[in-house]
Protein backbone atom coordinates (compact mmCIF):
# COMPACT_ATOMS: atom_id res chain seq x y z
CA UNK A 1 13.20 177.56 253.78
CA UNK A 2 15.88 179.87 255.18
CA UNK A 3 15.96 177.13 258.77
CA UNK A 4 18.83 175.35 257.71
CA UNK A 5 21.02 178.18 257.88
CA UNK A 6 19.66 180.83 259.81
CA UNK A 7 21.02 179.72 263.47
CA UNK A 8 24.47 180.08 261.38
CA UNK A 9 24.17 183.90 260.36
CA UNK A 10 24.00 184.85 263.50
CA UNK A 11 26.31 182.75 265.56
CA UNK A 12 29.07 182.82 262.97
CA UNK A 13 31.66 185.56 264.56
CA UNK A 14 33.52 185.30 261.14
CA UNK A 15 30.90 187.25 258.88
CA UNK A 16 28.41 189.94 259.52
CA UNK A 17 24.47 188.92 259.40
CA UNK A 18 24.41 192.32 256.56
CA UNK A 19 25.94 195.51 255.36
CA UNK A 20 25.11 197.06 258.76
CA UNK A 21 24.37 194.46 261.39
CA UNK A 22 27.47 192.34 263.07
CA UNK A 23 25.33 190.14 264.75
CA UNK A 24 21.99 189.08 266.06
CA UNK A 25 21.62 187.30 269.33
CA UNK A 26 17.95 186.13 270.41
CA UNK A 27 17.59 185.47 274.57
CA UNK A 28 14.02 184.32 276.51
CA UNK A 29 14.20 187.12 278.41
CA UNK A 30 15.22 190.15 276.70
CA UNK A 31 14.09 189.77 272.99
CA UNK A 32 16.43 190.25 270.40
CA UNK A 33 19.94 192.12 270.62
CA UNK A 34 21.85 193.68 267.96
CA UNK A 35 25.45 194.50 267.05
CA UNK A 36 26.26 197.13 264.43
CA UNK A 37 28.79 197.79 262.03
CA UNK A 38 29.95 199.34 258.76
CA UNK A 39 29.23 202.63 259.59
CA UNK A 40 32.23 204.46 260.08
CA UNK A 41 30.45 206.16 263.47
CA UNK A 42 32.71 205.85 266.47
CA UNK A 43 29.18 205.98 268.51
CA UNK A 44 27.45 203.20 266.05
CA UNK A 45 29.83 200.62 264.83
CA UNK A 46 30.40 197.40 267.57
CA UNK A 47 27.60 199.25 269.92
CA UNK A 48 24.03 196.99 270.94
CA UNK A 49 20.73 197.42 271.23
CA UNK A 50 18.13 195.47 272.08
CA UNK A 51 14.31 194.99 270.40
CA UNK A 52 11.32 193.30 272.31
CA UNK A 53 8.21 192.19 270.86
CA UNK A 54 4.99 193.50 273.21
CA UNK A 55 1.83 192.40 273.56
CA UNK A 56 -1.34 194.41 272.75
CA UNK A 57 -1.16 195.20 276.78
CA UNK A 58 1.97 196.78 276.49
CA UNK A 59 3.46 193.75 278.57
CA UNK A 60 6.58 192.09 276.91
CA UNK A 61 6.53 188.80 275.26
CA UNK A 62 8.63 186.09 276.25
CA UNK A 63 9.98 182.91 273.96
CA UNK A 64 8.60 180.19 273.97
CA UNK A 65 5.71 181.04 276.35
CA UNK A 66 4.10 184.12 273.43
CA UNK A 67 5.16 182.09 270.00
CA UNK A 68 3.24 182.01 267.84
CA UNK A 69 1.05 185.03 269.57
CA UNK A 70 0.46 188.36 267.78
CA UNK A 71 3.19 190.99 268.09
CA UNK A 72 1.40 194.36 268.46
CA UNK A 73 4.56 195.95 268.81
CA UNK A 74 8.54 196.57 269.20
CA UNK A 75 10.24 198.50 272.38
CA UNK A 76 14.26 199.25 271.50
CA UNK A 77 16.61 200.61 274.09
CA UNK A 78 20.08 199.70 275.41
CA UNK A 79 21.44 197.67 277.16
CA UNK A 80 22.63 199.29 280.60
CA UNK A 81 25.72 196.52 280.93
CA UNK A 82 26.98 196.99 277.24
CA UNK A 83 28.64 198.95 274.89
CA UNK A 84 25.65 201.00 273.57
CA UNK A 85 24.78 202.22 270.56
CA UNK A 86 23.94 206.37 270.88
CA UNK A 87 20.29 206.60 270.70
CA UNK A 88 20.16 208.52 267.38
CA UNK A 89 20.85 205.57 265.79
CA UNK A 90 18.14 203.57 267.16
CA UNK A 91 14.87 203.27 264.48
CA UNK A 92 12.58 206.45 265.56
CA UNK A 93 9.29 204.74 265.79
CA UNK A 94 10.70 202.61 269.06
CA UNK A 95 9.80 203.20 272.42
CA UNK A 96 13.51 203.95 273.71
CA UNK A 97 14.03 202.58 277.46
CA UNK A 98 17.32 201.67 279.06
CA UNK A 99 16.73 197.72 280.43
């Protein structure tokens, strides 16, 4: 089991959670955000986005009220507050909002 150490990998400022990702943060409300690095793209590396899991309603899920639910599937976007990653670099198959 990966439990033990998984909280670690992404609260650990000291290392990156991979070759591309800085770090991972996980809220109730807004799903899961994401740092990048490693990149070598002024527009890409230290920039967020965010992913939230939807419902097969198109209505977003929420932890812990949806665990354990089905995830039918992922909106991305940025983060209006943040330093943003350029949307080019978000994964194509996302629904791309600004939250």
């Amino acid at each position: 089991m990966i439990k033990a150490n998984w909280n670690d990998c992404f609260t650990d400022p000291s290392r990156n959670v991979s070759k591309y990702v800085k770090s991972i943060n996980l809220s109730a409300g807004s799903g899961v955000n994401i740092t990048i690095t490693g990149t070598g793209a002024a527009d890409a590396d230290n920039k967020d986005f965010f992913l939230r899991a939807m419902d097969s309603n198109g209505d977003p899920m929420s932890f812990p009220t949806d665990f354990g639910k089905h995830i039918h599937s992922w909106q991305c976007g940025v983060n209006k507050n943040s330093d943003a990653i350029a949307f080019k670099y978000l994964p194509s198959n996302c629904v791309q909002l600004a939250k």
